[in-house]
PDB file of N, CA and C in Angstrom:
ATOM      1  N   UNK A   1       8.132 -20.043 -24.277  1.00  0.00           N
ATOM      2  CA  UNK A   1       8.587 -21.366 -24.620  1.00  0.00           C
ATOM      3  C   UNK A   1      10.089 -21.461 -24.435  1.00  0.00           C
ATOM      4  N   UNK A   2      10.772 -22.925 -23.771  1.00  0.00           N
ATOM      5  CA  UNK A   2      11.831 -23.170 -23.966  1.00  0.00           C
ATOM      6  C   UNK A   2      12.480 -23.563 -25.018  1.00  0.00           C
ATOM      7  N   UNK A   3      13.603 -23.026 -25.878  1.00  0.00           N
ATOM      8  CA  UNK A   3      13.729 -23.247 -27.187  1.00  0.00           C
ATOM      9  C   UNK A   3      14.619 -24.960 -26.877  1.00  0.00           C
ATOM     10  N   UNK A   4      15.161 -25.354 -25.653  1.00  0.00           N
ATOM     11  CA  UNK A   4      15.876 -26.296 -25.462  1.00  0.00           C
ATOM     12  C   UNK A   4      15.089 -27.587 -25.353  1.00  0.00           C
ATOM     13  N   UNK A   5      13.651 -27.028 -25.003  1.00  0.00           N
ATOM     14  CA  UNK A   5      12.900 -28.193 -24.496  1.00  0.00           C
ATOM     15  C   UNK A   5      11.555 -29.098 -25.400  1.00  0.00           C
ATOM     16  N   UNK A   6      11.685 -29.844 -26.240  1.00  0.00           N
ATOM     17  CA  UNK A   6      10.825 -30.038 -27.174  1.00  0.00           C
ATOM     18  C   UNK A   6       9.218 -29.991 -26.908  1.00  0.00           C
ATOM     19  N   UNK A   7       8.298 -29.653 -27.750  1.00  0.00           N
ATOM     20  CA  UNK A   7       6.867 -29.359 -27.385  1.00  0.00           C
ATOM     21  C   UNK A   7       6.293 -31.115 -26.875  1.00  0.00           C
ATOM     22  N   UNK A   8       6.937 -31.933 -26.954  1.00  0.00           N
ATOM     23  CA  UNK A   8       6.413 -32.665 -26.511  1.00  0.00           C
ATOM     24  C   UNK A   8       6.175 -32.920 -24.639  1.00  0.00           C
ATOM     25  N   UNK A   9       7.785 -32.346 -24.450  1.00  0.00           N
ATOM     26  CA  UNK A   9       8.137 -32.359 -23.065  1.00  0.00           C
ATOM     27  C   UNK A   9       7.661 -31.474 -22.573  1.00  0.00           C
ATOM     28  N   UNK A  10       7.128 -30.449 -23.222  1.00  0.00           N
ATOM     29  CA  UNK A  10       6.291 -29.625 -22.379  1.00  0.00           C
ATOM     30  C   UNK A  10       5.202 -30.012 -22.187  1.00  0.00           C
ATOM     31  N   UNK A  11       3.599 -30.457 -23.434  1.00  0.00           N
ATOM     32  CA  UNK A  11       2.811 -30.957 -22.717  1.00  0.00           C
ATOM     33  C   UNK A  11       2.954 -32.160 -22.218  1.00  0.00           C
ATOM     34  N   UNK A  12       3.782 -32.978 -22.025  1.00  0.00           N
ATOM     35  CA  UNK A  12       3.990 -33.817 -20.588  1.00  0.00           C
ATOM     36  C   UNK A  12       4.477 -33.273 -19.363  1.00  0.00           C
ATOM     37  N   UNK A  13       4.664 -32.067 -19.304  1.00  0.00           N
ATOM     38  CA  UNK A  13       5.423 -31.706 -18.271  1.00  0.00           C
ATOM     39  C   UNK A  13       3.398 -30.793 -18.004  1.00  0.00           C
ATOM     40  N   UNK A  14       3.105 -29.872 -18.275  1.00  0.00           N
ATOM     41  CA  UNK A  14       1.664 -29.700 -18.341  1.00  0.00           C
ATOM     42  C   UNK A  14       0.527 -30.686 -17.743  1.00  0.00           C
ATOM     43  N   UNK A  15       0.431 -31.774 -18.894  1.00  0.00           N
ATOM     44  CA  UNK A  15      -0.142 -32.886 -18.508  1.00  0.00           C
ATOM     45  C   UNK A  15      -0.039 -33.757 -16.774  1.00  0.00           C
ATOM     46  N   UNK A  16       1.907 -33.593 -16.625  1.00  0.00           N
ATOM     47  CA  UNK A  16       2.085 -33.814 -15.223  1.00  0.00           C
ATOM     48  C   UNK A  16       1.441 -32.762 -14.456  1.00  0.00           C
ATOM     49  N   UNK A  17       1.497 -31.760 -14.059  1.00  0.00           N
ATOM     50  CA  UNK A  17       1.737 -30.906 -13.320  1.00  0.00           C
ATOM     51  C   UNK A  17      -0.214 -30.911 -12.901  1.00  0.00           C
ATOM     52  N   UNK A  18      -1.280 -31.240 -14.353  1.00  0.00           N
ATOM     53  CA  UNK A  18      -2.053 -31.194 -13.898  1.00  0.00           C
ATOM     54  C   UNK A  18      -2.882 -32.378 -12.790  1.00  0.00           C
ATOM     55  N   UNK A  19      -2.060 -33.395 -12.971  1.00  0.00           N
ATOM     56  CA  UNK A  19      -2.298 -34.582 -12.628  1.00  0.00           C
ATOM     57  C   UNK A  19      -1.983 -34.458 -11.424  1.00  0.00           C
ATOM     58  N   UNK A  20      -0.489 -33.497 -10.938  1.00  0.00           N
ATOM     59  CA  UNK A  20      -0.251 -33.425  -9.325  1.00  0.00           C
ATOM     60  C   UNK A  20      -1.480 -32.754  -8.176  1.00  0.00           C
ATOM     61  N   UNK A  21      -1.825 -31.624  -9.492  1.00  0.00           N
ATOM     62  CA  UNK A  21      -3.063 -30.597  -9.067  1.00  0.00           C
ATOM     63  C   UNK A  21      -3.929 -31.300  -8.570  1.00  0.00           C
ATOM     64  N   UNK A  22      -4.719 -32.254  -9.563  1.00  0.00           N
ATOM     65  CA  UNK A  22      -5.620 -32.758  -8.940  1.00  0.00           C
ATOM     66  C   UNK A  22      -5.683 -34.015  -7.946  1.00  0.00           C
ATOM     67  N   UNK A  23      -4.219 -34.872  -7.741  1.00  0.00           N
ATOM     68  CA  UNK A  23      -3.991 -35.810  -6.825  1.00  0.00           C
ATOM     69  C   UNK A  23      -3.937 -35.022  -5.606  1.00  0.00           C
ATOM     70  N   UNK A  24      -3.543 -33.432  -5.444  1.00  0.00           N
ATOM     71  CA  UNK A  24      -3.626 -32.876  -4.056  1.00  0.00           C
ATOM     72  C   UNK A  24      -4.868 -32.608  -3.886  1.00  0.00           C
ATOM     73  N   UNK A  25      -5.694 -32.116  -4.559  1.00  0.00           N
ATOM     74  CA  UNK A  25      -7.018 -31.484  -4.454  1.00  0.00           C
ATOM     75  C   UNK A  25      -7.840 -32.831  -3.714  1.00  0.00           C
ATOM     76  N   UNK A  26      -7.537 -33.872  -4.749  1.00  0.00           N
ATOM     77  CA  UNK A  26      -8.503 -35.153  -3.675  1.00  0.00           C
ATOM     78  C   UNK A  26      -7.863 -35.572  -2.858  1.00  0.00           C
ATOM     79  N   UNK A  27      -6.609 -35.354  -2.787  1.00  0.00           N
ATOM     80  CA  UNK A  27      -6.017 -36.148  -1.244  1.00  0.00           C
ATOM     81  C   UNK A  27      -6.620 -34.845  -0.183  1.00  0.00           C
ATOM     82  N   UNK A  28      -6.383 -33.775  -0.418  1.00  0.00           N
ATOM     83  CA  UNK A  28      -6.884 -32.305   0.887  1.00  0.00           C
ATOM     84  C   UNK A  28      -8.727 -32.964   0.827  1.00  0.00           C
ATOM     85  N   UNK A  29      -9.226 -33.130   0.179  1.00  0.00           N
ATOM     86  CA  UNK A  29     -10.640 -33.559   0.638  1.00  0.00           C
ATOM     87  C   UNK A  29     -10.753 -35.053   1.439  1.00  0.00           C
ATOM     88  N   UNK A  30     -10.200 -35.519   0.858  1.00  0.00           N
ATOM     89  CA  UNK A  30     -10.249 -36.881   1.635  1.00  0.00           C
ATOM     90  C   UNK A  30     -10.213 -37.020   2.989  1.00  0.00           C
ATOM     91  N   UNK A  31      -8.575 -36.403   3.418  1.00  0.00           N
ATOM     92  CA  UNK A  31      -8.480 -36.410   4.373  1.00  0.00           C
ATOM     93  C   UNK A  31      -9.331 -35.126   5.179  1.00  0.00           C
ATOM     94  N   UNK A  32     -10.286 -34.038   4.678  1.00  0.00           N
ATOM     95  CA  UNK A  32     -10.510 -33.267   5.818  1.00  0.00           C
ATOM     96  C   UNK A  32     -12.618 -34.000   5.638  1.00  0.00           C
ATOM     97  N   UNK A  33     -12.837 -35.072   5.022  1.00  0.00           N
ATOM     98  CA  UNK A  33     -13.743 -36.120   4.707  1.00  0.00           C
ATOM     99  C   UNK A  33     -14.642 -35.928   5.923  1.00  0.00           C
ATOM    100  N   UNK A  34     -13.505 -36.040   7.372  1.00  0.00           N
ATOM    101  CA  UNK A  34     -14.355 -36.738   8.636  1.00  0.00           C
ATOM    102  C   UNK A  34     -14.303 -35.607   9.725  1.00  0.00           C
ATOM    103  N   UNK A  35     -14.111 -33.662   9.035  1.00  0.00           N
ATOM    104  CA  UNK A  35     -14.395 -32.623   9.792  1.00  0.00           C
ATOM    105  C   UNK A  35     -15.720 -32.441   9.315  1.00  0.00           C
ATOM    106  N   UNK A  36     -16.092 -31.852  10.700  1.00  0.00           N
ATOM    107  CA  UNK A  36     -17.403 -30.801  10.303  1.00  0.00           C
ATOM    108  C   UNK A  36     -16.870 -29.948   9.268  1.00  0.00           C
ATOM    109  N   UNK A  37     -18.665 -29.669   8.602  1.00  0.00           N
ATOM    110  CA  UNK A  37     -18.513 -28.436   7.853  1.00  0.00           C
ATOM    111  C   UNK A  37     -17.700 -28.615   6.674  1.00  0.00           C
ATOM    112  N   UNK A  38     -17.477 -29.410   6.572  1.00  0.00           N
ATOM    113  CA  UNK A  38     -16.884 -29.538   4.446  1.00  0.00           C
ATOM    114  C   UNK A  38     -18.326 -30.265   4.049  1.00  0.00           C
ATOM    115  N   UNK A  39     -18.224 -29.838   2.409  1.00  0.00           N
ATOM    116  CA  UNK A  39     -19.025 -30.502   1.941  1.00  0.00           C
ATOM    117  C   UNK A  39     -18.503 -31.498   1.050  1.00  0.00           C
ATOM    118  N   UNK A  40     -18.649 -33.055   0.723  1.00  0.00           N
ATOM    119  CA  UNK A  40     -18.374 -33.888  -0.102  1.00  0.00           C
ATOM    120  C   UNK A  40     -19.634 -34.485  -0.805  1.00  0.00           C
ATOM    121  N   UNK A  41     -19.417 -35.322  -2.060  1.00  0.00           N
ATOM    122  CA  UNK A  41     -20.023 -35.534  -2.504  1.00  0.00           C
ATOM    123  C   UNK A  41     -20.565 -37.003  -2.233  1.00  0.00           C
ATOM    124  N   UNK A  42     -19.767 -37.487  -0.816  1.00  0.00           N
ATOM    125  CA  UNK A  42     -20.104 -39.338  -0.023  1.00  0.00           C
ATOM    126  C   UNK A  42     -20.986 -38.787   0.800  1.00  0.00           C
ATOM    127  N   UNK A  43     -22.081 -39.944   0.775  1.00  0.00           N
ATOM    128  CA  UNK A  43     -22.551 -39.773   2.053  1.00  0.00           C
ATOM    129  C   UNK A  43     -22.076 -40.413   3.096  1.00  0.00           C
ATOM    130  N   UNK A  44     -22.163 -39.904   4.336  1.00  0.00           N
ATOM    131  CA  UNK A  44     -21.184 -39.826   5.328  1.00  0.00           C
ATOM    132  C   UNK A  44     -22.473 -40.152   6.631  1.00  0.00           C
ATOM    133  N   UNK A  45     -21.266 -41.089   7.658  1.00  0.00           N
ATOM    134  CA  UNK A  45     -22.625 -41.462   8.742  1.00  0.00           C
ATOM    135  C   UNK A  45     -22.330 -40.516   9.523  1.00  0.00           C
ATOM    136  N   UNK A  46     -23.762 -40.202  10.413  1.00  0.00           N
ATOM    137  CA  UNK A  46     -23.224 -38.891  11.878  1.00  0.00           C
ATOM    138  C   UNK A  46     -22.026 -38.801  12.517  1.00  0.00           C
ATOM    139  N   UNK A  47     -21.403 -38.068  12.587  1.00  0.00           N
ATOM    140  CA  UNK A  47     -20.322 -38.110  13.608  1.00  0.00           C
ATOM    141  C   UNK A  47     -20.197 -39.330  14.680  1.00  0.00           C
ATOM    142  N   UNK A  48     -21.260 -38.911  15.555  1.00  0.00           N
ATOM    143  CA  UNK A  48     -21.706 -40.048  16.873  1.00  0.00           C
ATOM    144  C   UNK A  48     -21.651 -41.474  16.615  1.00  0.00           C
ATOM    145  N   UNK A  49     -21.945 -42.173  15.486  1.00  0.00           N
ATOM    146  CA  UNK A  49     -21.767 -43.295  15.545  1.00  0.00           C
ATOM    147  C   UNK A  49     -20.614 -43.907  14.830  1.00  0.00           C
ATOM    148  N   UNK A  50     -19.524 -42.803  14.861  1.00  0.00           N
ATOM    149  CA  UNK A  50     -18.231 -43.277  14.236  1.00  0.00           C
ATOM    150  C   UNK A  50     -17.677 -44.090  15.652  1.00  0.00           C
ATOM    151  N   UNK A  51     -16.553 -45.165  15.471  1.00  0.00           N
ATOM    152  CA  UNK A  51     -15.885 -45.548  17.203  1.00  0.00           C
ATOM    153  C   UNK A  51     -14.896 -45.384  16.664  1.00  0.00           C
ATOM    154  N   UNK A  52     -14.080 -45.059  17.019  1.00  0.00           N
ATOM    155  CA  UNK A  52     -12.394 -44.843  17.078  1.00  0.00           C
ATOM    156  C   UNK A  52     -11.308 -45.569  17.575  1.00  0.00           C
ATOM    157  N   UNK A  53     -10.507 -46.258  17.436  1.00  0.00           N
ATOM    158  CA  UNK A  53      -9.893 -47.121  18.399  1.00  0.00           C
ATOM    159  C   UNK A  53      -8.780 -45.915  18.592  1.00  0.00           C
ATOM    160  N   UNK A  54      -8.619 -46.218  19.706  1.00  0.00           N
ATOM    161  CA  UNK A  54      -7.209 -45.734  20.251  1.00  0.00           C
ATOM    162  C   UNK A  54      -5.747 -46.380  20.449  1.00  0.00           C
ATOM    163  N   UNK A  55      -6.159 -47.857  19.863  1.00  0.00           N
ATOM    164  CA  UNK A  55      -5.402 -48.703  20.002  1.00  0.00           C
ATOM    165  C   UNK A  55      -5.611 -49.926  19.565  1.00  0.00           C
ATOM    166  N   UNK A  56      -5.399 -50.963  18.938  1.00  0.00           N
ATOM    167  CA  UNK A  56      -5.525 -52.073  18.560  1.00  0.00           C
ATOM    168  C   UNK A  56      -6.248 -53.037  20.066  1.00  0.00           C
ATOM    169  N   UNK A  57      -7.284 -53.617  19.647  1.00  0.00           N
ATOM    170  CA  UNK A  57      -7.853 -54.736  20.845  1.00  0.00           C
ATOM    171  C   UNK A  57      -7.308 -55.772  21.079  1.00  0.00           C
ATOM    172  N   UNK A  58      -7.292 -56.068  22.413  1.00  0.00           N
ATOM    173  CA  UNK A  58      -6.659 -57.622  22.319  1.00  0.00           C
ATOM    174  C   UNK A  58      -7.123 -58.709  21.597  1.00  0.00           C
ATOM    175  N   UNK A  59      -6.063 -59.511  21.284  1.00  0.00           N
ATOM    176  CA  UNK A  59      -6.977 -60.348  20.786  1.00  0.00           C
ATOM    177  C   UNK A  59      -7.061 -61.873  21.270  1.00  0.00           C
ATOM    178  N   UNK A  60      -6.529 -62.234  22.680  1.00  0.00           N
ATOM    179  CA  UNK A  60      -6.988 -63.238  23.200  1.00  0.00           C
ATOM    180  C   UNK A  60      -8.462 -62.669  24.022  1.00  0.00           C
ATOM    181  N   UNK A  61      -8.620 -64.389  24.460  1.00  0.00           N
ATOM    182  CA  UNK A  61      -9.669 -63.855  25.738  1.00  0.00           C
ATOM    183  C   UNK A  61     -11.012 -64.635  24.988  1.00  0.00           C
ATOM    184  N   UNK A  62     -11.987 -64.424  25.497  1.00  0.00           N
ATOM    185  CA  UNK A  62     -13.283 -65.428  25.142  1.00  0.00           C
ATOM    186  C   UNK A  62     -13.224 -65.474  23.695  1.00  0.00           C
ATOM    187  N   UNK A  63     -13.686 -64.184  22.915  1.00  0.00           N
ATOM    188  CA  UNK A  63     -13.733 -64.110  21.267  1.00  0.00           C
ATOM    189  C   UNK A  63     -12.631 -64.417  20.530  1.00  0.00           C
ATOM    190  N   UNK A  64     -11.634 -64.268  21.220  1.00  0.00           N
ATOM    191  CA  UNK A  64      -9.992 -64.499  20.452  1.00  0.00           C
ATOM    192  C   UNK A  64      -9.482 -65.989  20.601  1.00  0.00           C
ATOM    193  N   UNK A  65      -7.921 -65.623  19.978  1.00  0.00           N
ATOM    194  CA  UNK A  65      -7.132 -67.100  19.864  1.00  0.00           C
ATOM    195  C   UNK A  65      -6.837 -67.503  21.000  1.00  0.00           C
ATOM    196  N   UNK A  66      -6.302 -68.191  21.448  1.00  0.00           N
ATOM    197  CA  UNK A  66      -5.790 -68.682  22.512  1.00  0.00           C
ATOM    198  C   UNK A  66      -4.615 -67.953  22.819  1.00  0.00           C
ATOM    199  N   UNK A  67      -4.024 -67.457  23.787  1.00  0.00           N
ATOM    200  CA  UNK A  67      -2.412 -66.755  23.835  1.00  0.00           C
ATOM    201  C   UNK A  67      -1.159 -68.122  23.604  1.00  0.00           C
ATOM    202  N   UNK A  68      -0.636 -67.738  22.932  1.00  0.00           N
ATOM    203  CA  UNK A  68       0.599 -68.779  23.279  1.00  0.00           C
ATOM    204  C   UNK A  68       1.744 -69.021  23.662  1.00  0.00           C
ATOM    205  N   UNK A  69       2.261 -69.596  24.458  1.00  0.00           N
ATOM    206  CA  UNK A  69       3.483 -69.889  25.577  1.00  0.00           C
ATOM    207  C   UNK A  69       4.869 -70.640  24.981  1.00  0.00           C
ATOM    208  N   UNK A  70       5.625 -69.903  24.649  1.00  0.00           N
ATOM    209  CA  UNK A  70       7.037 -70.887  24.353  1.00  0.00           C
ATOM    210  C   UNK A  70       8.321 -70.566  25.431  1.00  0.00           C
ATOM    211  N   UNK A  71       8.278 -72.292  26.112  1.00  0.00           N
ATOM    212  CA  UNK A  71       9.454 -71.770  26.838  1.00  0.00           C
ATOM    213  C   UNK A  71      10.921 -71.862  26.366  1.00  0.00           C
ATOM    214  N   UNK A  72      11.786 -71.084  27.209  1.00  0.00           N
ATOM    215  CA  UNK A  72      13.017 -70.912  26.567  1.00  0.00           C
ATOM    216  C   UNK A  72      13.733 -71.475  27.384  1.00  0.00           C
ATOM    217  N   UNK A  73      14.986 -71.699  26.789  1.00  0.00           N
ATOM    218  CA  UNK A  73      15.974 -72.360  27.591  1.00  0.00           C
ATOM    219  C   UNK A  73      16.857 -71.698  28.414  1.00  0.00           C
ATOM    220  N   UNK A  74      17.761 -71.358  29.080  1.00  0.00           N
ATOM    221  CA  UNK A  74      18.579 -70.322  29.642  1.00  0.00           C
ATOM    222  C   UNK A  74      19.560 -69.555  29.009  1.00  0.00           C
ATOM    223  N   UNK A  75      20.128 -70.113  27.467  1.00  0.00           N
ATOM    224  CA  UNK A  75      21.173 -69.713  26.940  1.00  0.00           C
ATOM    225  C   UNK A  75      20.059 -68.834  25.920  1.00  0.00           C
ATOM    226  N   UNK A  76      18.627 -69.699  25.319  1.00  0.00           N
ATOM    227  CA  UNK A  76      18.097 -68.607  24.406  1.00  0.00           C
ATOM    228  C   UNK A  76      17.667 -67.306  25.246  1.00  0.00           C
ATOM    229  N   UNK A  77      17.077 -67.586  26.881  1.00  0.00           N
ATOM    230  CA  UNK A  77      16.512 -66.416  27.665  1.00  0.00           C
ATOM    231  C   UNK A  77      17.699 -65.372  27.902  1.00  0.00           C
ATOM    232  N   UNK A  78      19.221 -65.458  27.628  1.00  0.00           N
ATOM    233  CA  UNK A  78      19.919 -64.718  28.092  1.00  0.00           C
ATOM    234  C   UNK A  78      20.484 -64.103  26.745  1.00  0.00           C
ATOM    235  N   UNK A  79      20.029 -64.829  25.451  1.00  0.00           N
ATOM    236  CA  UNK A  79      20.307 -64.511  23.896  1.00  0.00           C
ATOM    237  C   UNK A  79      19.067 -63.719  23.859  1.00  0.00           C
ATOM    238  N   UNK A  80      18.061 -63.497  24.676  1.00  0.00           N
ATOM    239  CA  UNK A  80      17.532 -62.618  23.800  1.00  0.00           C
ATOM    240  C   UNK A  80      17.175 -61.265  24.881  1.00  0.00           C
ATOM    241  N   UNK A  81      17.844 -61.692  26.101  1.00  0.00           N
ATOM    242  CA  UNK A  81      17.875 -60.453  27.021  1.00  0.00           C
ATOM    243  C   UNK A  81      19.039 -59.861  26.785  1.00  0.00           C
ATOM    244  N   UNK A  82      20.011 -60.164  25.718  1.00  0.00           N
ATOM    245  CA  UNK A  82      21.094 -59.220  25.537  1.00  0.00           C
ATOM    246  C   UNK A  82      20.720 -58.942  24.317  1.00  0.00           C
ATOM    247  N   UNK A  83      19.917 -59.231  22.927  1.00  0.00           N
ATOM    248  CA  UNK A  83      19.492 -58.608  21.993  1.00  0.00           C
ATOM    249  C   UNK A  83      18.705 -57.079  22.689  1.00  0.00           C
ATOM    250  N   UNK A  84      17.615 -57.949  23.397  1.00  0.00           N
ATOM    251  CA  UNK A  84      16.956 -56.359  23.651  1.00  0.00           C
ATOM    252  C   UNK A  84      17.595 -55.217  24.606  1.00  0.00           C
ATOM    253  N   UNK A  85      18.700 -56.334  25.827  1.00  0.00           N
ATOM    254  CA  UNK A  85      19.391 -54.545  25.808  1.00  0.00           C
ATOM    255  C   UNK A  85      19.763 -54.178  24.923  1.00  0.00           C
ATOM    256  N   UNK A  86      20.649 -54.630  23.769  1.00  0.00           N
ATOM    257  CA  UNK A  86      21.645 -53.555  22.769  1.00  0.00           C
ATOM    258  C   UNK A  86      20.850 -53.521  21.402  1.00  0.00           C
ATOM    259  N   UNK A  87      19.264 -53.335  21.202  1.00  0.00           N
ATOM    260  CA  UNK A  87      18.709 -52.755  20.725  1.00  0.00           C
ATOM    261  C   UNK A  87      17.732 -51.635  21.602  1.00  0.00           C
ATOM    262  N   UNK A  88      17.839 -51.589  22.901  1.00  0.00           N
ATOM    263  CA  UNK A  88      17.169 -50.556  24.063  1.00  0.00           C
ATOM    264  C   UNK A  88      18.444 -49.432  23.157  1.00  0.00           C
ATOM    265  N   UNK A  89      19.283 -50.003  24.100  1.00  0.00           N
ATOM    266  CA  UNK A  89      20.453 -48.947  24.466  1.00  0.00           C
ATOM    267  C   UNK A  89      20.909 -48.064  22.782  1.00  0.00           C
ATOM    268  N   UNK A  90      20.372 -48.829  21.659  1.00  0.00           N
ATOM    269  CA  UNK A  90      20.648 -47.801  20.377  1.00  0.00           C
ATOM    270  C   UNK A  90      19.314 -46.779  20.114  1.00  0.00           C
ATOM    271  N   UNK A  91      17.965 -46.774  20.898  1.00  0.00           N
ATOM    272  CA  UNK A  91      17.305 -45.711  20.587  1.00  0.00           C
ATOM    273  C   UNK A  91      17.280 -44.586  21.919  1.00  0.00           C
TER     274      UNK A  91
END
């Protein structure tokens, strides 16, 4: 025991420490959820009929919104072709 540290702050400090324990324990299952070979207690669909995107879908086109068109004027088209060079040129 710390003689500096009152028994209260210890079992809160206890109490924390178990609370971190078990927020890692279910975050490490969670995320290893969608490997083979763990066991959880969800039921889980086959592998095979999971889809994955690799990327966000478009979303115009028959099922989607319409795309939309704003034209610019020459002073905004040249205000915003010098924004995006000198936000290019800082990464």
């Amino acid at each position: 025991m710390l003689p500096s540290v009152s028994i209260l702050q210890q079992i809160g400090l206890g109490v924390l420490l178990v609370i971190v324990v078990l927020w890692a324990v279910g975050l490490i299952r969670l995320t290893r959820r969608g490997q083979h070979g763990t066991t959880t207690p969800f039921r889980r669909r086959p592998a095979r009929t999971r889809i994955r995107l690799d990327a966000v879908p478009r979303q115009t086109g028959p099922g989607g919104p319409a795309s939309e068109n704003v034209d610019l004027t020459p002073a905004e088209r040249q205000a915003f072709d010098d924004l995006v060079r000198q936000l290019s040129s800082r990464s």
